[in-house]
C-alpha atoms as a PDB file:
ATOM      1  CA  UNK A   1     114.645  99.792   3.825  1.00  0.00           C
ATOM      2  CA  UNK A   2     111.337  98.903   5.809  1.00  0.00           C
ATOM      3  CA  UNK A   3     111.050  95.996   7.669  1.00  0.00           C
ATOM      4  CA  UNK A   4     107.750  94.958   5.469  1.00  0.00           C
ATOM      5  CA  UNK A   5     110.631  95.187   2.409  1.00  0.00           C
ATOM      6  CA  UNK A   6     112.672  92.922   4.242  1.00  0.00           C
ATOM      7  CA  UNK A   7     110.377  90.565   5.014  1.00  0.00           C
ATOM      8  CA  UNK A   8     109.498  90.316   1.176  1.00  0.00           C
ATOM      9  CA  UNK A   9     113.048  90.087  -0.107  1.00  0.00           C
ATOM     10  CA  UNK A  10     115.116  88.069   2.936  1.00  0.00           C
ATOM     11  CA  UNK A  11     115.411  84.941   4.062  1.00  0.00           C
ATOM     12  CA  UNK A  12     112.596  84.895   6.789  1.00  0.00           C
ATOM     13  CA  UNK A  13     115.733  84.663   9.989  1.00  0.00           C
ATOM     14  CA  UNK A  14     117.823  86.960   8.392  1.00  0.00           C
ATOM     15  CA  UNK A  15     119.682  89.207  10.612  1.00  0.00           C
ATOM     16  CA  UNK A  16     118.896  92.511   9.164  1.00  0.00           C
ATOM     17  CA  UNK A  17     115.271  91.731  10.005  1.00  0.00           C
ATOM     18  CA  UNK A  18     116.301  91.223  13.807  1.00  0.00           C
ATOM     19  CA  UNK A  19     118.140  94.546  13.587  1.00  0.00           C
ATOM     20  CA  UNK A  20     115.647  96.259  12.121  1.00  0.00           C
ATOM     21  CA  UNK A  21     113.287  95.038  14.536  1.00  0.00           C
ATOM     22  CA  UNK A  22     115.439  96.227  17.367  1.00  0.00           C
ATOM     23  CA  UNK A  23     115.804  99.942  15.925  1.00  0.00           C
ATOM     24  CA  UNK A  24     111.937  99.643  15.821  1.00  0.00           C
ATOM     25  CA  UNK A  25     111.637  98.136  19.290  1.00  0.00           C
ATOM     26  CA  UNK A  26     113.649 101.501  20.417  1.00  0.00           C
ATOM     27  CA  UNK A  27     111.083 103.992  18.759  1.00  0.00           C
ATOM     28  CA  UNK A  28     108.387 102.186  20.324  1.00  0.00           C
ATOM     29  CA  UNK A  29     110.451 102.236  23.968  1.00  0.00           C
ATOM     30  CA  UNK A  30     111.349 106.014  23.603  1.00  0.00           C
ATOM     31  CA  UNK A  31     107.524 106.615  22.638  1.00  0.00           C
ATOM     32  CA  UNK A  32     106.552 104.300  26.214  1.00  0.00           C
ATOM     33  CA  UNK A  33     104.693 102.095  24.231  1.00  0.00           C
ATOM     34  CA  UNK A  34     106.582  99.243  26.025  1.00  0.00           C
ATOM     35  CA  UNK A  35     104.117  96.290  24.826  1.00  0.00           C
ATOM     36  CA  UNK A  36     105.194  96.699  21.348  1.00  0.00           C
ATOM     37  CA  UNK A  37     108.761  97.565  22.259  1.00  0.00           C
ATOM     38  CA  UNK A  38     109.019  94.204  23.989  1.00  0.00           C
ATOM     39  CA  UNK A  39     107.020  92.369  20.831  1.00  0.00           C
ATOM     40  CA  UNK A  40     109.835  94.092  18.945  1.00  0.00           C
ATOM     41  CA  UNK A  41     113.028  93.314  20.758  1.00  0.00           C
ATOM     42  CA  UNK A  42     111.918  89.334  21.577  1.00  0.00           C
ATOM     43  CA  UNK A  43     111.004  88.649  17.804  1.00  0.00           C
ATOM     44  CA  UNK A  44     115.098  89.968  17.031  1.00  0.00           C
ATOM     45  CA  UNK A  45     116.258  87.930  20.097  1.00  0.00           C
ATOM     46  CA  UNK A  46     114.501  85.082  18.007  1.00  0.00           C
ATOM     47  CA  UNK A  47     115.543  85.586  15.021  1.00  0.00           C
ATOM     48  CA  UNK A  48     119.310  86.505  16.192  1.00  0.00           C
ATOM     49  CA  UNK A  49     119.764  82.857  18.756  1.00  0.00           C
ATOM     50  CA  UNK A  50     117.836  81.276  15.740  1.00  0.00           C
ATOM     51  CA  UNK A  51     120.355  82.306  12.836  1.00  0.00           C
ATOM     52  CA  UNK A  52     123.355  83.034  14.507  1.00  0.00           C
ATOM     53  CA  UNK A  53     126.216  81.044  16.253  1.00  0.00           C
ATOM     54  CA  UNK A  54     126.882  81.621  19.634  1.00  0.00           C
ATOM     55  CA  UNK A  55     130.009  83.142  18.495  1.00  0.00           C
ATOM     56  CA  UNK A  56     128.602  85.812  16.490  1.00  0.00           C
ATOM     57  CA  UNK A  57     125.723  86.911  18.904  1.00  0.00           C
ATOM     58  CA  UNK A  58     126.738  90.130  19.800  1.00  0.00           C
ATOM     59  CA  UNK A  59     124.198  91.706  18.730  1.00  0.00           C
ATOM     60  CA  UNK A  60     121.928  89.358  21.031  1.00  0.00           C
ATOM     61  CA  UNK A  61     124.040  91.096  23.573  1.00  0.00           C
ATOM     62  CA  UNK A  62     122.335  94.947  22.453  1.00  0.00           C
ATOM     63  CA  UNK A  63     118.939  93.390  22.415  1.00  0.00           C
ATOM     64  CA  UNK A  64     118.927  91.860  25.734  1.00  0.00           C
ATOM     65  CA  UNK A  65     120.019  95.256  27.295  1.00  0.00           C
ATOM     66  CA  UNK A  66     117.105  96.532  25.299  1.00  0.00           C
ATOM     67  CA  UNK A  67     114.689  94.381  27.109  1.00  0.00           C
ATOM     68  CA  UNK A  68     116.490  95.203  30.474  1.00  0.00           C
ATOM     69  CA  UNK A  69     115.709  98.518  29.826  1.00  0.00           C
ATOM     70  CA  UNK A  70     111.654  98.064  29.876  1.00  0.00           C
ATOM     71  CA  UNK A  71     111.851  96.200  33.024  1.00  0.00           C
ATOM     72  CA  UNK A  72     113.965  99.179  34.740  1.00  0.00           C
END
């Protein structure tokens, strides 16, 4: 399902939106377009330490090595 689809039929934090974002954030990164893979990856990180308890983050975990990667 595309993110715009998402966006219409999800709560506005849900977490399929941040993963969604993140699979996006990785085309973008594997294309070197590394503004829009870091728009990408910090709107999940949002959405994911917005609607998530701590103890459920791990996908915060993924996303923060994704931003770790555009700084390497």
């Amino acid at each position: 399902m595309s993110l715009k689809i998402k966006r219409k039929i999800l709560p506005v934090n849900h977490p399929d939106i941040a993963l969604t974002l993140n699979n996006i954030g990785m085309i973008y990164l594997k294309r070197l377009d590394y503004e829009k893979a870091g728009k990408s990856f910090e709107e999940a990180v949002e959405i994911v330490e917005e609607c998530l308890p701590l103890e459920q983050r791990a996908d915060a975990a993924q996303l923060y090595n994704n931003i770790g990667l555009l700084e390497y």
